[in-house]
Protein backbone atom coordinates (compact mmCIF):
# COMPACT_ATOMS: atom_id res chain seq x y z
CA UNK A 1 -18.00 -144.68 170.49
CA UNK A 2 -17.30 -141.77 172.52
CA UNK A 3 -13.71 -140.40 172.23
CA UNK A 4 -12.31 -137.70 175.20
CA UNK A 5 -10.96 -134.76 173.61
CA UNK A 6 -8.99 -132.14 175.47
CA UNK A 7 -10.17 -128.95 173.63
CA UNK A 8 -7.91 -125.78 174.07
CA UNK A 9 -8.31 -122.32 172.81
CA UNK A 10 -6.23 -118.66 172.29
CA UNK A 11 -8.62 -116.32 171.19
CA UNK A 12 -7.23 -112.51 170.83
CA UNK A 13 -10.81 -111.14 170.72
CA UNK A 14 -12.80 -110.25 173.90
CA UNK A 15 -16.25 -110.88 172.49
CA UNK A 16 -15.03 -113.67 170.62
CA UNK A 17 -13.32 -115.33 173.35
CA UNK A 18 -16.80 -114.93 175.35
CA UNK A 19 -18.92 -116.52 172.44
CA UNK A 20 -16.43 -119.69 172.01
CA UNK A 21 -16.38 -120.36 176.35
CA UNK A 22 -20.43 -120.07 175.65
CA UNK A 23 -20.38 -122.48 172.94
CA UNK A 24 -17.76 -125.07 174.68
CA UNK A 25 -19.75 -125.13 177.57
CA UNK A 26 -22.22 -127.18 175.47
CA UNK A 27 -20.00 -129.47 174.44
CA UNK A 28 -17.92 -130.12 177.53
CA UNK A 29 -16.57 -129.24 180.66
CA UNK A 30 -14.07 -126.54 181.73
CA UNK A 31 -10.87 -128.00 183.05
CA UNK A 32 -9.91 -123.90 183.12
CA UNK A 33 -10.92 -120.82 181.23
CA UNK A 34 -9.82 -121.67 177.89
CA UNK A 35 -9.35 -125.68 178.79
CA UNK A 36 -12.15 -127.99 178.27
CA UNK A 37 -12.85 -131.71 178.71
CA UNK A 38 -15.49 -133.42 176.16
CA UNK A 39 -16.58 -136.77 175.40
CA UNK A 40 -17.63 -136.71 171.57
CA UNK A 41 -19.29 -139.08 169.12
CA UNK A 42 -17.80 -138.46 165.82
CA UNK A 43 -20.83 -136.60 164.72
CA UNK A 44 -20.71 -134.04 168.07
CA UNK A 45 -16.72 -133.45 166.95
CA UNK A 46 -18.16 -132.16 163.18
CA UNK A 47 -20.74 -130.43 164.95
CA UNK A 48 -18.53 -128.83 167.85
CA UNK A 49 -15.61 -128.00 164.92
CA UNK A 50 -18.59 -126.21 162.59
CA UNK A 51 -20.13 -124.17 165.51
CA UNK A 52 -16.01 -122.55 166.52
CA UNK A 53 -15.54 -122.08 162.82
CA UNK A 54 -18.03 -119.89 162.43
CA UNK A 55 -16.89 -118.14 165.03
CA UNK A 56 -12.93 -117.62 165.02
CA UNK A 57 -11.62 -115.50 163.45
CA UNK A 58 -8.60 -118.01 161.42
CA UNK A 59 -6.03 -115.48 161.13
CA UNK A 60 -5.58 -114.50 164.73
CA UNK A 61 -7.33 -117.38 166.77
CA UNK A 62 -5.91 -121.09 167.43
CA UNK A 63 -8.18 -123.73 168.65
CA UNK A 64 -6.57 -126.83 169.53
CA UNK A 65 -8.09 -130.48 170.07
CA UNK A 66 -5.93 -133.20 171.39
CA UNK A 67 -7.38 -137.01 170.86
CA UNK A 68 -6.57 -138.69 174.37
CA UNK A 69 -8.28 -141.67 173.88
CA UNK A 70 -12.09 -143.39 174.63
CA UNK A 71 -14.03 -142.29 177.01
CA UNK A 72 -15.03 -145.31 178.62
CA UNK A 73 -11.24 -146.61 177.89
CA UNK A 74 -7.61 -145.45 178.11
CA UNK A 75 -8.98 -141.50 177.82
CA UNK A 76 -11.23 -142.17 181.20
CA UNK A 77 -8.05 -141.77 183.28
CA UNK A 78 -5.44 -139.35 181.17
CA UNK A 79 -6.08 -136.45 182.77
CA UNK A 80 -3.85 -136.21 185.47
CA UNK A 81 -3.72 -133.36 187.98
CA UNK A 82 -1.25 -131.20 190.87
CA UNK A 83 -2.93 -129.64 193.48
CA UNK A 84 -6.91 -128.99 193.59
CA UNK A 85 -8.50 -131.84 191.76
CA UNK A 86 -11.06 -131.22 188.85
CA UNK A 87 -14.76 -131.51 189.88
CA UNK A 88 -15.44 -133.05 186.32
CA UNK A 89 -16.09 -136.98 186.52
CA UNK A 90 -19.49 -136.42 188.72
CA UNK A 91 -21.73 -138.86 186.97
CA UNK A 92 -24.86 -136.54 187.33
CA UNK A 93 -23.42 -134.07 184.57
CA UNK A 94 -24.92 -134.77 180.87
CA UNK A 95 -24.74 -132.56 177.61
CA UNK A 96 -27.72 -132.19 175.40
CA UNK A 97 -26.59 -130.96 172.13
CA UNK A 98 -29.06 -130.04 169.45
């Protein structure tokens, strides 16, 4: 089962900042800059949580990832905007993760 994570970072580096945006964008989409939306298997989570580890630095940098639900389920329809609508539920959109 998928599960949709909202996945938010503060990152007081530059260059890390750049490298964690890079590595999100293989995991999800961007809701903002440092605001992304991913639908995860339990093994992608481990995977996602291992590849911003190793990149953080755990002193200065918070990333954050709230649980909102299953994908196909409640989580499908959390998200809920004011003003210009996300462009992030287009079916044609996968992730390959390797």
């Amino acid at each position: 089962m998928r599960i949709r994570y909202i996945v938010s970072y503060d990152i007081s580096d530059d260059k890390r900042l750049r490298r964690v945006h890079r590595t999100m964008k293989g995991y999800g989409d961007p809701l903002q800059y440092s605001v992304f939306r991913c639908d995860l298997s339990a093994s992608e989570r481990i995977l996602m949580i291992e590849a911003l580890s190793k990149i953080i630095n755990h002193r200065e940098d918070q990333v954050m990832l709230i649980d909102i639900g299953p994908a196909d389920g409640r989580g499908r329809w959390s998200i809920e905007t004011l003003g210009r609508a996300t462009d992030t539920d287009r079916a044609d959109r996968i992730a390959v993760i390797v």
